[in-house]
Protein backbone atom coordinates (compact mmCIF):
# COMPACT_ATOMS: atom_id res chain seq x y z
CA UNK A 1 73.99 136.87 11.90
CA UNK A 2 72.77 137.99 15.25
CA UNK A 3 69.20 138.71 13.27
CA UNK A 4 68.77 135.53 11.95
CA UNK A 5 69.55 133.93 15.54
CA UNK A 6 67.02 136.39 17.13
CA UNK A 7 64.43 135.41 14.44
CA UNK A 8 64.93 131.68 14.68
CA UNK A 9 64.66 132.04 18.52
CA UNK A 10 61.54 134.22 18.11
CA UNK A 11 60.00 131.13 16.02
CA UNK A 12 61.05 128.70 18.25
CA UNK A 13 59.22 130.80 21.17
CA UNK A 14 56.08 130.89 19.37
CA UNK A 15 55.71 127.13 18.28
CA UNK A 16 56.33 126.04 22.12
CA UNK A 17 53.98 128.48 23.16
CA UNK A 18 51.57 127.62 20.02
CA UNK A 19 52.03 123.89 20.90
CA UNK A 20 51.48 124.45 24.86
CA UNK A 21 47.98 126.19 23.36
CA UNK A 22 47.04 123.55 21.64
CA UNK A 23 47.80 120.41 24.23
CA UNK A 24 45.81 122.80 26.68
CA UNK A 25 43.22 122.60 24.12
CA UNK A 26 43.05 119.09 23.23
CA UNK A 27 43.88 117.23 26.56
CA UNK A 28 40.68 117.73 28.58
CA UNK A 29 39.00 116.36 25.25
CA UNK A 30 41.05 113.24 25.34
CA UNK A 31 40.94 112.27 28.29
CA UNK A 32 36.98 112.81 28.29
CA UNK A 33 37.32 110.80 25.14
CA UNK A 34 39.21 107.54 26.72
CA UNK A 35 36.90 107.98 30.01
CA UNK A 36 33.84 107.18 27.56
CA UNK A 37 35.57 104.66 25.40
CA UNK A 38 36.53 102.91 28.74
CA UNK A 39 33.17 102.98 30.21
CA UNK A 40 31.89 101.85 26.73
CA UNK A 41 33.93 99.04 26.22
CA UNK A 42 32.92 97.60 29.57
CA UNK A 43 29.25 97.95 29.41
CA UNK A 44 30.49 96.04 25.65
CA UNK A 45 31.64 93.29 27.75
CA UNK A 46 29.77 92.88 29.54
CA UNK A 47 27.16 92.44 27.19
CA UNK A 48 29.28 89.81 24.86
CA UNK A 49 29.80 87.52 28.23
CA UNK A 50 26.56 87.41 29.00
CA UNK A 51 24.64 84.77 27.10
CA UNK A 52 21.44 82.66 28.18
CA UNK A 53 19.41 79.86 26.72
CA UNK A 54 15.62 78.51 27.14
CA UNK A 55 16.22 74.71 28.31
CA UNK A 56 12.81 74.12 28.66
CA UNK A 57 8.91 74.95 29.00
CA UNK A 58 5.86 73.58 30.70
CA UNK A 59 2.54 75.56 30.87
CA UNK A 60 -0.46 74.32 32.73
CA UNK A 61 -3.83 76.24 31.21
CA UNK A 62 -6.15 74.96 34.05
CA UNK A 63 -3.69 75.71 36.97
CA UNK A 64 -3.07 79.13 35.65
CA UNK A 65 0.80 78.62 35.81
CA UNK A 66 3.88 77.88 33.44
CA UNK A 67 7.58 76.74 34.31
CA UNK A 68 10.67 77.83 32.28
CA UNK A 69 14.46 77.03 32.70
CA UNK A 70 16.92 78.94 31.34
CA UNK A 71 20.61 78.09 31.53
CA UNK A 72 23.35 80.64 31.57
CA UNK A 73 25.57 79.90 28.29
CA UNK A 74 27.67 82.87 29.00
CA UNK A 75 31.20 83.17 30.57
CA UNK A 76 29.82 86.32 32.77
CA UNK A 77 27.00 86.02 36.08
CA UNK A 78 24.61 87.48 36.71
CA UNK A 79 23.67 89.00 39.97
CA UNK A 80 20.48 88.24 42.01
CA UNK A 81 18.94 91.95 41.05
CA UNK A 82 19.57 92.36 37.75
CA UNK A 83 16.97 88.89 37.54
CA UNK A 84 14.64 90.50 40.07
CA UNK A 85 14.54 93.35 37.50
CA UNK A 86 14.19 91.34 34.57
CA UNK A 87 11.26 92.44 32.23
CA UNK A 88 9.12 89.00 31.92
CA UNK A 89 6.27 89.04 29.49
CA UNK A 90 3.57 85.56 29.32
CA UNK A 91 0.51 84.74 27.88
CA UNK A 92 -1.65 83.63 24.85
CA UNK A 93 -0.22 85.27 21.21
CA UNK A 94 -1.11 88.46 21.27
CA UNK A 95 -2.71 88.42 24.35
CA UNK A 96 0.51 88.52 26.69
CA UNK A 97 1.36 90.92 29.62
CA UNK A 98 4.93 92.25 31.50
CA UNK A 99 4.62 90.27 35.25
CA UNK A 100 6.13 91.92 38.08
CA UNK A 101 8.29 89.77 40.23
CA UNK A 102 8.06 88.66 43.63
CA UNK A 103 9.88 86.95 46.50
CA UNK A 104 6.87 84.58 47.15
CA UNK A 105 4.07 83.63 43.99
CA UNK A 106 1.00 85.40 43.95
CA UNK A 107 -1.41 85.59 41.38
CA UNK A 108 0.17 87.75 37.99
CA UNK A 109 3.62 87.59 39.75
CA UNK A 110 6.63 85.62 38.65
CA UNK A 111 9.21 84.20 41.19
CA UNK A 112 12.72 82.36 40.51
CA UNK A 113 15.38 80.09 42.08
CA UNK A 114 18.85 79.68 41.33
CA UNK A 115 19.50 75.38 41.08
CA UNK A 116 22.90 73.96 41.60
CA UNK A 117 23.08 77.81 43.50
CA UNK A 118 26.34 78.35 45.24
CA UNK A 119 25.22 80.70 47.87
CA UNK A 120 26.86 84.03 46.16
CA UNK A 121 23.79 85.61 45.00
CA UNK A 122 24.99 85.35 41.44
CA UNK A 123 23.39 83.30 38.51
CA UNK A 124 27.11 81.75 37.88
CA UNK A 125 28.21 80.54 34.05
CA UNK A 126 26.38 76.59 33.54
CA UNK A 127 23.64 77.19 36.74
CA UNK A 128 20.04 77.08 35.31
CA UNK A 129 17.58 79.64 36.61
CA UNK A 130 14.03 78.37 37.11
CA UNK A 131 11.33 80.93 36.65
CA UNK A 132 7.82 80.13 38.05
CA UNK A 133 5.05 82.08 36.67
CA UNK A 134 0.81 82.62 37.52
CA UNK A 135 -0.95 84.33 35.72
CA UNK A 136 -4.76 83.73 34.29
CA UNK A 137 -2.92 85.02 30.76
CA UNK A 138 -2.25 81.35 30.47
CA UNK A 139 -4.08 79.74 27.80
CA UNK A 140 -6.00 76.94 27.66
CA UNK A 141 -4.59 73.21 27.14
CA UNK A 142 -3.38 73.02 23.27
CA UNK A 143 -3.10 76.69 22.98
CA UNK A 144 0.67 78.73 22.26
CA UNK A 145 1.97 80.33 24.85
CA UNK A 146 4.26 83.30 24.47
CA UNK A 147 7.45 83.68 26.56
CA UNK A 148 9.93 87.06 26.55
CA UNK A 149 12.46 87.01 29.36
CA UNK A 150 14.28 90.38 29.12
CA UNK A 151 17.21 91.43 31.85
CA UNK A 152 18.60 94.94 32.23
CA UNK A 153 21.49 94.86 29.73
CA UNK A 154 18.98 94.11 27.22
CA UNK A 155 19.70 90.61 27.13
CA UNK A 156 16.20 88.90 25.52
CA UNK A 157 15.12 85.37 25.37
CA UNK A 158 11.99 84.27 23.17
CA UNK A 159 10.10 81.34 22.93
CA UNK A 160 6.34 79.79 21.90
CA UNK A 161 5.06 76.51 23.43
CA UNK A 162 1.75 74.60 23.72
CA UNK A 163 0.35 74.83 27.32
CA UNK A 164 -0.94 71.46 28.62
CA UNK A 165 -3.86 70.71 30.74
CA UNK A 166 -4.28 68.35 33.94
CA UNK A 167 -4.45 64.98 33.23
């Protein structure tokens, strides 16, 4: 009797110890785990509330300089910096370059401003962002012009349009 109690007890010992092993073992890897999935599901969302629409185009091929709107569609902003940052490619197809923004326009520089801004710095859910752009990749009146805004979650907008001339 006393055997079987000392052998049951022995058992016992070695699955808490066995189990103690093994949640020492697997912890750090779970919570690793859910610190990832966290981060990834926000970066996620992030990316699902942010949504953003051409309005409209104008492109003048004897000025050297094209207009585009874009409205944000999306339930998220987006701050001041991540626009400054945005990737924004114009010209001619497949003769188009990536402009570098500025605070003031300058020849092959894009600028920006925020309408109906609410002075946050943010481009806030229904405001429409109007991007000014010179560059002498603009192409002459009747020609397609080529369009890529690109911020940096990866958000991309597309478009072609005919540039104009001056009346």
């Amino acid at each position: 009797m006393s055997s079987e109690t000392f052998t049951t007890a022995m058992f016992l010992m070695a699955a808490i110890i066995s189990a103690g092993v093994l949640i020492n073992a697997v912890f750090p890897v779970i919570y690793t785990l859910s610190g990832t999935i966290a981060s990834s599901s926000h970066k996620v969302d992030e990316r699902l509330s942010t949504d953003v629409k051409i309005v409209t185009t104008y492109a003048n091929g004897d000025d050297k300089n094209a207009r585009i709107w874009l409205k944000n569609v999306g339930t998220g902003r987006i701050a001041e910096n991540d626009i400054r940052k945005a990737d924004v490619f114009l010209g001619g197809q497949g003769d188009f370059e990536r402009l570098a923004w500025a605070a003031a326009l300058a020849d092959e520089r894009w600028t920006h401003e925020i309408l109906e801004e609410t002075p946050n710095n943010y481009w806030d859910p229904g405001e429409t962002l109007s991007i000014t752009v010179k560059t002498g990749k603009v192409p002459a009146e009747e020609r397609i012009v080529y369009f890529q805004f690109v911020l940096p979650t990866g958000l991309s907008r597309t478009t072609t349009f005919t540039a104009s001339g001056n009346p």
